[in-house]
C-alpha atoms as a PDB file:
ATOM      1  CA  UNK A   1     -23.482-184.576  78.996  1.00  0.00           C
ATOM      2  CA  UNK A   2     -20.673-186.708  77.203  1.00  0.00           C
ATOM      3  CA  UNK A   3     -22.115-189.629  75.874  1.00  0.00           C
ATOM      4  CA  UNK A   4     -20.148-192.622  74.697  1.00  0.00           C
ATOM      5  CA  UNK A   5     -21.948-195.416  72.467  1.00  0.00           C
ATOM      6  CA  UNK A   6     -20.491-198.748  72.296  1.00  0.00           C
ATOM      7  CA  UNK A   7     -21.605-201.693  69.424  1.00  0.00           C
ATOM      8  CA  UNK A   8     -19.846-204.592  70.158  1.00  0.00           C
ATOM      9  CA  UNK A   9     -19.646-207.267  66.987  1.00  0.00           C
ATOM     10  CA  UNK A  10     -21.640-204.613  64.629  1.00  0.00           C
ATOM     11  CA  UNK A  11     -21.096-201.071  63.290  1.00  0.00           C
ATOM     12  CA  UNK A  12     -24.206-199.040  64.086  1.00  0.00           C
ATOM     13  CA  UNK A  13     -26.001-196.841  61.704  1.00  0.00           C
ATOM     14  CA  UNK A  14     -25.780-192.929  62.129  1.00  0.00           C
ATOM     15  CA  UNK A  15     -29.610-193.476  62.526  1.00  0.00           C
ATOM     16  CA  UNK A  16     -30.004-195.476  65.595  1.00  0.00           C
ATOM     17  CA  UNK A  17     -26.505-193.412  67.215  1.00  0.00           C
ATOM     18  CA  UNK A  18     -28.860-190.050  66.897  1.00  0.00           C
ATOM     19  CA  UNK A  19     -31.840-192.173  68.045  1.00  0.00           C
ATOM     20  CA  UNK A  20     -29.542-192.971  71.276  1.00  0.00           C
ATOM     21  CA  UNK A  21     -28.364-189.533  71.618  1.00  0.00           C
ATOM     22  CA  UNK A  22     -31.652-187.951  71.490  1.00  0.00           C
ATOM     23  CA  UNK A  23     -33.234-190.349  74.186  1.00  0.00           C
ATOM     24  CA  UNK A  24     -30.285-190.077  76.813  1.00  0.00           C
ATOM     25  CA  UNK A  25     -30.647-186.188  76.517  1.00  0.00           C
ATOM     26  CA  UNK A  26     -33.996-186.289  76.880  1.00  0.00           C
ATOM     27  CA  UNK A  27     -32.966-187.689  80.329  1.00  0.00           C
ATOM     28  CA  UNK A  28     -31.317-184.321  81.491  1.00  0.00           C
ATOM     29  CA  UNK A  29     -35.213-183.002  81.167  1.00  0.00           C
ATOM     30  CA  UNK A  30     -35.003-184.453  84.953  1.00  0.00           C
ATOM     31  CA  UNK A  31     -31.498-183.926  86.351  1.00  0.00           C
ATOM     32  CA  UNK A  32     -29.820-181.520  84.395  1.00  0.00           C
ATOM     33  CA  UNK A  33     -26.001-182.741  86.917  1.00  0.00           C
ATOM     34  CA  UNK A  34     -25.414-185.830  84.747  1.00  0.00           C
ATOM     35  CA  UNK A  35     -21.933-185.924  84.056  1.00  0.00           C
ATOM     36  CA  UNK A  36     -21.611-188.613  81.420  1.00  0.00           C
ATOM     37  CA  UNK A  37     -23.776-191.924  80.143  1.00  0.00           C
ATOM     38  CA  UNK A  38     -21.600-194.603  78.592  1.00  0.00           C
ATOM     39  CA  UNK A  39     -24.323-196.618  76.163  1.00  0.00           C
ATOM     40  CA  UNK A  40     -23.350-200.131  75.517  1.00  0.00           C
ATOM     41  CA  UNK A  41     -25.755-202.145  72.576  1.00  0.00           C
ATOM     42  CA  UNK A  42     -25.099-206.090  71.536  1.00  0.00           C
ATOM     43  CA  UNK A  43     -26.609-208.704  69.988  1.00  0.00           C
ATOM     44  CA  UNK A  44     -26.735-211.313  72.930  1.00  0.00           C
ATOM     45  CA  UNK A  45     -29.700-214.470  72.938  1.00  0.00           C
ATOM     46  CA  UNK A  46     -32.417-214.145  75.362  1.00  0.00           C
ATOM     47  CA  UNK A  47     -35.568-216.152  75.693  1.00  0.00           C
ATOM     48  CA  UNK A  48     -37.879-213.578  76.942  1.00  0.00           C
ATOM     49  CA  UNK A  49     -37.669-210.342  75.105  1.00  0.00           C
ATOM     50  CA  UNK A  50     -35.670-210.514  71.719  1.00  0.00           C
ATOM     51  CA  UNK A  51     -32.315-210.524  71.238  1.00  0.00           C
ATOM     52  CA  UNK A  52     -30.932-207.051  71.363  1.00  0.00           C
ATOM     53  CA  UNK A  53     -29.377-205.849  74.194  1.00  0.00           C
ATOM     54  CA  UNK A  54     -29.022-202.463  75.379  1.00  0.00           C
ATOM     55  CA  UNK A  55     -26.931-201.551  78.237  1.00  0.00           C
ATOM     56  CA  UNK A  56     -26.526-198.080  80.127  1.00  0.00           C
ATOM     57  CA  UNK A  57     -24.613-196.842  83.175  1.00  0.00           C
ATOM     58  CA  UNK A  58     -25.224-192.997  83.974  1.00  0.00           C
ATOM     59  CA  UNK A  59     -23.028-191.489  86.051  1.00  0.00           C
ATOM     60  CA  UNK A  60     -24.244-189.171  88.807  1.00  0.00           C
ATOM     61  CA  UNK A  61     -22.523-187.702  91.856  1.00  0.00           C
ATOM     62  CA  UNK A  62     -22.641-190.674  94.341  1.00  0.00           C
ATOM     63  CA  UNK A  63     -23.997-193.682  92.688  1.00  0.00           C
ATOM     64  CA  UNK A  64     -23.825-194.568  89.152  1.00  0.00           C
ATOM     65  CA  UNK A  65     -27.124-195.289  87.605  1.00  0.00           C
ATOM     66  CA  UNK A  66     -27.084-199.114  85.395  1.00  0.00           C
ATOM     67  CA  UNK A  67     -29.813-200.824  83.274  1.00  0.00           C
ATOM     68  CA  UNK A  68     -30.121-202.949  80.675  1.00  0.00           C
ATOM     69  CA  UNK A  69     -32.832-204.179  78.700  1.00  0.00           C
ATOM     70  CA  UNK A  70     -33.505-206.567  75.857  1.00  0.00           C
ATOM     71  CA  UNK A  71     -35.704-205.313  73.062  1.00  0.00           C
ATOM     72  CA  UNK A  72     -36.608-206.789  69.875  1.00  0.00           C
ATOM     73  CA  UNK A  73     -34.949-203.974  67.894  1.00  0.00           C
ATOM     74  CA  UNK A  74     -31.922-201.623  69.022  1.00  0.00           C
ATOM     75  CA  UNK A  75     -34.385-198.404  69.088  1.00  0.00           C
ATOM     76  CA  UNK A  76     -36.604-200.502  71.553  1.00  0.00           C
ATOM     77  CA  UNK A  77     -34.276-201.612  73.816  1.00  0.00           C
ATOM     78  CA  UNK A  78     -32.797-198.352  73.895  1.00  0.00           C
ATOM     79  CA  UNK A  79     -36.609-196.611  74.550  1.00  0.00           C
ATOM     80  CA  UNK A  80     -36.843-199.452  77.410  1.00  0.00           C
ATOM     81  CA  UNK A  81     -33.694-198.623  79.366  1.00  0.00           C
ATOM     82  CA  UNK A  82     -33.862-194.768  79.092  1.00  0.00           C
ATOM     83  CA  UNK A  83     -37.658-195.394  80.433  1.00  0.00           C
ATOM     84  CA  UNK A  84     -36.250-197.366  83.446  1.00  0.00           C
ATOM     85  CA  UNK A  85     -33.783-195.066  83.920  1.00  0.00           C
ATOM     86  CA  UNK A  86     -35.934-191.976  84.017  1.00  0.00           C
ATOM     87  CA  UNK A  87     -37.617-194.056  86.381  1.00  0.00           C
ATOM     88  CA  UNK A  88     -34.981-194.187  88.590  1.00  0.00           C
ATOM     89  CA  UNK A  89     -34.035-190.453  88.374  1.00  0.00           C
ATOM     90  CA  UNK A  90     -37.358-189.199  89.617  1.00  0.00           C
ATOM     91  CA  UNK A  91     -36.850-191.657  92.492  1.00  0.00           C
ATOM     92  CA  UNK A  92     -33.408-190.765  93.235  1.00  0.00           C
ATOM     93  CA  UNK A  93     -34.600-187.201  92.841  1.00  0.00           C
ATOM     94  CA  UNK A  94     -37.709-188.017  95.861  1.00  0.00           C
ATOM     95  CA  UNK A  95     -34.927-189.488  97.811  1.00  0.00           C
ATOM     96  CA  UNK A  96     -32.615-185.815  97.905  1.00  0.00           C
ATOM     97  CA  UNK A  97     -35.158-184.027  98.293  1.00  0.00           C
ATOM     98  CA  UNK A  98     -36.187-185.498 101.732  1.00  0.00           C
END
């Protein structure tokens, strides 16, 4: 899967850009017809979760898959979205297979 990572207003460390590799892949452990995942993090104020915003929009044949979560760390939000997504996978997954 071709995975693009976008920090908007800071330069991300090589640590937390193989931290989002590893946990969109892990996605693929479900749906191995992903054909790319554009990754979108930001710094953005929120009362209710912290202030780090991760954003990600799967693509899939049909409909796109979208989430974003706030996190108070990059590597959180980023665990909190790909668990939402992964979420929505096995769903979309129950859904074919009727």
């Amino acid at each position: 899967m071709n995975i693009t990572i976008q920090s908007l207003h800071f330069t991300a460390k090589d640590s937390l850009n193989a931290h989002v590799t590893e946990k969109v892949n892990s996605l693929e452990h479900y749906y191995d017809k992903f054909e790319s995942a554009t990754v979108t993090l930001k710094m953005e104020k929120s009362d209710l979760d912290g202030d780090k915003l991760c954003e990600i929009r799967l693509a899939v044949p049909g409909n796109d898959l979208f989430v974003k979560k706030y996190g108070e760390t990059f590597e959180d939000a980023v665990t909190k979205t790909v668990d939402t997504l992964q979420d929505q996978v096995i769903k979309m997954k129950g859904k074919w297979a009727n």
